[in-house]
N, C-alpha and C. Protein backbone atom coordinates (compact mmCIF):
# COMPACT_ATOMS: atom_id res chain seq x y z
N UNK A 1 0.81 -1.21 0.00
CA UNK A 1 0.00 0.00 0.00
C UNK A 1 0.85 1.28 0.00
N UNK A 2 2.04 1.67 0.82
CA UNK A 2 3.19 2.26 1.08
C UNK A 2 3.64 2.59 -0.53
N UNK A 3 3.70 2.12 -1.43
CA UNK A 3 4.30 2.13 -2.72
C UNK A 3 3.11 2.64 -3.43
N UNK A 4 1.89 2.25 -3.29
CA UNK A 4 0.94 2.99 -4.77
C UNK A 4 0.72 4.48 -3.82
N UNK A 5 0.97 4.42 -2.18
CA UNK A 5 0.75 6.33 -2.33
C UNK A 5 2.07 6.88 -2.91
N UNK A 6 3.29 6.47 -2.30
CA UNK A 6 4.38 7.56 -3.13
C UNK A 6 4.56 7.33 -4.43
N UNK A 7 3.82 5.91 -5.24
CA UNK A 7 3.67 6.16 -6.90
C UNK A 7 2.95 7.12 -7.15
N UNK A 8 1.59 7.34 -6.27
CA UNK A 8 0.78 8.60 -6.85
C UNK A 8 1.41 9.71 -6.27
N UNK A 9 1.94 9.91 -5.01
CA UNK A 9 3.00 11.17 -4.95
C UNK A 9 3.72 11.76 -6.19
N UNK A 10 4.39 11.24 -6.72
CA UNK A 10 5.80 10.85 -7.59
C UNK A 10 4.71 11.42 -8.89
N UNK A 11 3.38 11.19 -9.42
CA UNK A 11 2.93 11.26 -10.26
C UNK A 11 2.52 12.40 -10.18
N UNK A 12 1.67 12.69 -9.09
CA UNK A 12 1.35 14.64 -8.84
C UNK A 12 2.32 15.53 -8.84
N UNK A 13 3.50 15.12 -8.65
CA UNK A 13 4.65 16.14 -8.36
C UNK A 13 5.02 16.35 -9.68
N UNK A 14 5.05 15.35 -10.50
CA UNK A 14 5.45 15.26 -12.36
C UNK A 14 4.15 15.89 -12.96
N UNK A 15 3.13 15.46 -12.82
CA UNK A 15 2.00 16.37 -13.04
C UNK A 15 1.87 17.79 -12.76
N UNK A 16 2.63 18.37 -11.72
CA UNK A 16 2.71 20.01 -11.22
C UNK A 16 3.45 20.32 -12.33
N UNK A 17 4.93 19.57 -12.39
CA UNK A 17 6.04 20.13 -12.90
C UNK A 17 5.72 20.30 -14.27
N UNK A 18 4.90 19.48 -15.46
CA UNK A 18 4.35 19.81 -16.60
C UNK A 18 3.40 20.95 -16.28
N UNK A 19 2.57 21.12 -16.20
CA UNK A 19 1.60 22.30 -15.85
C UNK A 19 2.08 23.46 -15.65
N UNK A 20 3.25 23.58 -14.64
CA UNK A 20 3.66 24.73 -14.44
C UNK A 20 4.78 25.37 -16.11
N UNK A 21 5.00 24.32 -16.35
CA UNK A 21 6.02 24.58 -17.89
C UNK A 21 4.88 25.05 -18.88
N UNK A 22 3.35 24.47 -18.73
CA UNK A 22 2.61 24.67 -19.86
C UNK A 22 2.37 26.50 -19.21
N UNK A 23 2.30 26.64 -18.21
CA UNK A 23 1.65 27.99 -17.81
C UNK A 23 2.74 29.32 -18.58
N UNK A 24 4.06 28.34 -18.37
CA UNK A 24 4.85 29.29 -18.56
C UNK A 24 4.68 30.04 -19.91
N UNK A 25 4.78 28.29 -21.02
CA UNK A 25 4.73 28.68 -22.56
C UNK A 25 3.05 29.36 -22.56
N UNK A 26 2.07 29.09 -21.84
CA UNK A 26 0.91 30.20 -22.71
C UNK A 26 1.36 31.22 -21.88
N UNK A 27 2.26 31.94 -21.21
CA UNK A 27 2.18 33.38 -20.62
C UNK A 27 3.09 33.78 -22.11
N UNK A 28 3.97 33.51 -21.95
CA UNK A 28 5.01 33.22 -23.57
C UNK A 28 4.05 33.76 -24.52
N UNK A 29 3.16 33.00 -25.17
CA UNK A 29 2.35 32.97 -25.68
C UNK A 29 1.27 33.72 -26.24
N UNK A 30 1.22 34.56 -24.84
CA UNK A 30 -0.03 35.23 -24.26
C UNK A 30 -1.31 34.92 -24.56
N UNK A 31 -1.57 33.13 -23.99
CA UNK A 31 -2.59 32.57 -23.81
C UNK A 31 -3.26 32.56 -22.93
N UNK A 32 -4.15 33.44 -22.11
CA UNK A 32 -4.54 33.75 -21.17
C UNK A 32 -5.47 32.37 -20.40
N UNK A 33 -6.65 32.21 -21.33
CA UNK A 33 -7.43 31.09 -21.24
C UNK A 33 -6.44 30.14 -21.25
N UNK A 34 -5.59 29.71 -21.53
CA UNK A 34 -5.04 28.27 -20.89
C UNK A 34 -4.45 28.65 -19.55
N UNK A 35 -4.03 29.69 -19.49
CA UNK A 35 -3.28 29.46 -18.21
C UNK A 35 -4.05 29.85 -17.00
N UNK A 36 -5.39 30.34 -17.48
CA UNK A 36 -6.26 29.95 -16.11
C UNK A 36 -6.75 28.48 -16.06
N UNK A 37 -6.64 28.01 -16.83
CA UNK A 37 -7.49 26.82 -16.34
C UNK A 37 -6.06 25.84 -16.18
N UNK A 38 -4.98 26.12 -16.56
CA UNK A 38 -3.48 25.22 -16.16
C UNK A 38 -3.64 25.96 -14.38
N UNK A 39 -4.01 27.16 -14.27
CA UNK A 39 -4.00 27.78 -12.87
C UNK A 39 -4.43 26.51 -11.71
N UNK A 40 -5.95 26.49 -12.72
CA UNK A 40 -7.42 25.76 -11.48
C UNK A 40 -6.70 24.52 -11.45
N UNK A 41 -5.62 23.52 -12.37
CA UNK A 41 -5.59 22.18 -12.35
C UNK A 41 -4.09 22.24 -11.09
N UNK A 42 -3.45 22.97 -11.56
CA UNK A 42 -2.51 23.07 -10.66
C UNK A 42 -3.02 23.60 -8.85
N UNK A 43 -3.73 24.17 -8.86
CA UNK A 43 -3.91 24.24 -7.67
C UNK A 43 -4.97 23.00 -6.93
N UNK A 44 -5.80 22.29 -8.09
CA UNK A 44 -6.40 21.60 -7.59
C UNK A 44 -5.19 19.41 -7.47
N UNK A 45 -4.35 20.30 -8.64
CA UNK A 45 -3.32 19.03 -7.69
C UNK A 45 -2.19 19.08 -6.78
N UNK A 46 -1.89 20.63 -6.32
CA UNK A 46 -0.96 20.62 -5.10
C UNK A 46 -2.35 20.33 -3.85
N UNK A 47 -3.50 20.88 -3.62
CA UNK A 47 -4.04 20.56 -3.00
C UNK A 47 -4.43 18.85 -2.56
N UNK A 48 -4.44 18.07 -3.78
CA UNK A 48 -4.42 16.34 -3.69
C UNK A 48 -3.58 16.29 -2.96
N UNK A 49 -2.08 16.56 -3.51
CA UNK A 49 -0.98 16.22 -3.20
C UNK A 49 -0.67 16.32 -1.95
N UNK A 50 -1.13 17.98 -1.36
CA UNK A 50 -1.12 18.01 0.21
C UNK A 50 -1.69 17.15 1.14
N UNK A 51 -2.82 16.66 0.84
CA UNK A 51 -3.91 15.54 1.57
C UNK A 51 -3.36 14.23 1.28
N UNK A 52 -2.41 14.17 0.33
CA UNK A 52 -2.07 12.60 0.32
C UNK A 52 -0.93 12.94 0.85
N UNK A 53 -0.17 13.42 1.26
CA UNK A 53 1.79 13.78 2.16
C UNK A 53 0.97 13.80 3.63
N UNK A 54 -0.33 14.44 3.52
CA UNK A 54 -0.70 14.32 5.32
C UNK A 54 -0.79 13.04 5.84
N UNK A 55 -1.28 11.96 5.21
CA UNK A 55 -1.97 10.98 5.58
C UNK A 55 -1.20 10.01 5.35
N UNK A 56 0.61 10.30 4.08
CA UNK A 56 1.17 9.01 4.16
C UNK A 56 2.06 8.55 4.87
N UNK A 57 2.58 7.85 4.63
CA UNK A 57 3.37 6.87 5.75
C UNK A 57 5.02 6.99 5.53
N UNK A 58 5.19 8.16 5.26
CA UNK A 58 6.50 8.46 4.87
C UNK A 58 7.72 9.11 6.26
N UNK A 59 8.90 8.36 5.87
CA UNK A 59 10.25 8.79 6.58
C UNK A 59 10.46 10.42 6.37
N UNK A 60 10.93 11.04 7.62
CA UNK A 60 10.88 12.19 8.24
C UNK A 60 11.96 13.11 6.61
N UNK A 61 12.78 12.38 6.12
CA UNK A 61 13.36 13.08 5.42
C UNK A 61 12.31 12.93 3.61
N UNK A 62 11.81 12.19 3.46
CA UNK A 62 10.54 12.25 2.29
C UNK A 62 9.75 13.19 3.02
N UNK A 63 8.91 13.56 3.86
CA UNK A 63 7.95 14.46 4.55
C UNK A 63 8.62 15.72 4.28
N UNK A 64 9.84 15.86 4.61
CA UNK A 64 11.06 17.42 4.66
C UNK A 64 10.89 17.57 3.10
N UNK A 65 11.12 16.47 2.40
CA UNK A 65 11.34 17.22 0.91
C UNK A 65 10.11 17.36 0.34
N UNK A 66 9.17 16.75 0.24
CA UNK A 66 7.12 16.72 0.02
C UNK A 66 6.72 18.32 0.61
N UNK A 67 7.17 18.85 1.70
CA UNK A 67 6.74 20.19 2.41
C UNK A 67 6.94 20.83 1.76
N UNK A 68 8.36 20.91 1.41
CA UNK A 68 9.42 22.01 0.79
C UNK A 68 8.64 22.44 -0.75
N UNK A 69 8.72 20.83 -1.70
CA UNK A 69 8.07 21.26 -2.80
C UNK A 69 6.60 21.83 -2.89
N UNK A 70 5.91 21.18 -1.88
CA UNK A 70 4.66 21.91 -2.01
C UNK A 70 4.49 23.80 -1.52
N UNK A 71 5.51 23.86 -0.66
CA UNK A 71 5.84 24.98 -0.51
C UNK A 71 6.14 26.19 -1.70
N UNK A 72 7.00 25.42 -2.04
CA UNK A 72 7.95 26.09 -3.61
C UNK A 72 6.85 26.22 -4.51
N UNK A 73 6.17 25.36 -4.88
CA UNK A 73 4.91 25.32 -5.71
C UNK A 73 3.80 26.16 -5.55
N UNK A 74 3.11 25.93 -4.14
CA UNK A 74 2.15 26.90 -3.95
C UNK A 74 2.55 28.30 -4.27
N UNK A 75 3.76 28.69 -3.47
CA UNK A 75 4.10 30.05 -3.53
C UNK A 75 4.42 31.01 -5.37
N UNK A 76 4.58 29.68 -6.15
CA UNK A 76 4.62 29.73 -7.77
C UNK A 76 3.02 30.21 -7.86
N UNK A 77 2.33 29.29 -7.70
CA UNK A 77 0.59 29.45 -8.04
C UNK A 77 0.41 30.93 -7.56
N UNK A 78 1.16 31.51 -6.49
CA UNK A 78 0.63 32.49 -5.81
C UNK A 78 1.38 33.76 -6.16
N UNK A 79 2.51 33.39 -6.88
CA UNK A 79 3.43 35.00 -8.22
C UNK A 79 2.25 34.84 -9.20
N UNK A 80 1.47 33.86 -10.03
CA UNK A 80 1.27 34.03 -11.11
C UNK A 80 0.15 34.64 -10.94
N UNK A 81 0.03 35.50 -12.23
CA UNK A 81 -1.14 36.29 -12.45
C UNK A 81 -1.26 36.43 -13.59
N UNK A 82 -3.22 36.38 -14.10
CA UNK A 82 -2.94 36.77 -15.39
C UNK A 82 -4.08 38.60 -15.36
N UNK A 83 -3.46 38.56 -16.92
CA UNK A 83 -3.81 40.01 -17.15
C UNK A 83 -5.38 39.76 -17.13
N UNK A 84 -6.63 40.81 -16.52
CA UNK A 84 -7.79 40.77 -17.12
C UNK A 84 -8.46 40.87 -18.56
């Protein structure tokens, strides 16, 4: 059981890390409409991600690095802005 949560860990964190690259290329872009809705998916999978690091069964130094990135991440979701 220990292994399919940090497989789905491992998968949300690769899932942020594309999303946040797609946000980048439509700001690039100046695709507004994608990068709100790359916004809503990204925040709605650091939020998974947070509820599954609360509840798993992970060694004190996986927990230290899971914080950190969700940290680093949220605070990304929370520079970006788009133009009205």
């Amino acid at each position: 059981m220990p292994s399919d949560i940090n497989s789905e860990i491992k998968k949300l964190q690769d899932s942020i890390l594309r999303i946040e690259e797609s946000i980048a290329e439509y700001l690039r872009m100046k695709y507004y409409e994608g990068v709100k809705k790359s916004l809503r998916l990204l925040e709605s999978d650091l939020k998974y991600l947070s509820i599954l690091a609360n509840g798993a069964p992970i060694n004190k130094e996986e927990d230290r690095k899971l914080m950190e990135f969700l940290r680093t991440h949220y605070d990304y979701l929370q520079k970006i802005s788009v133009p009205a």
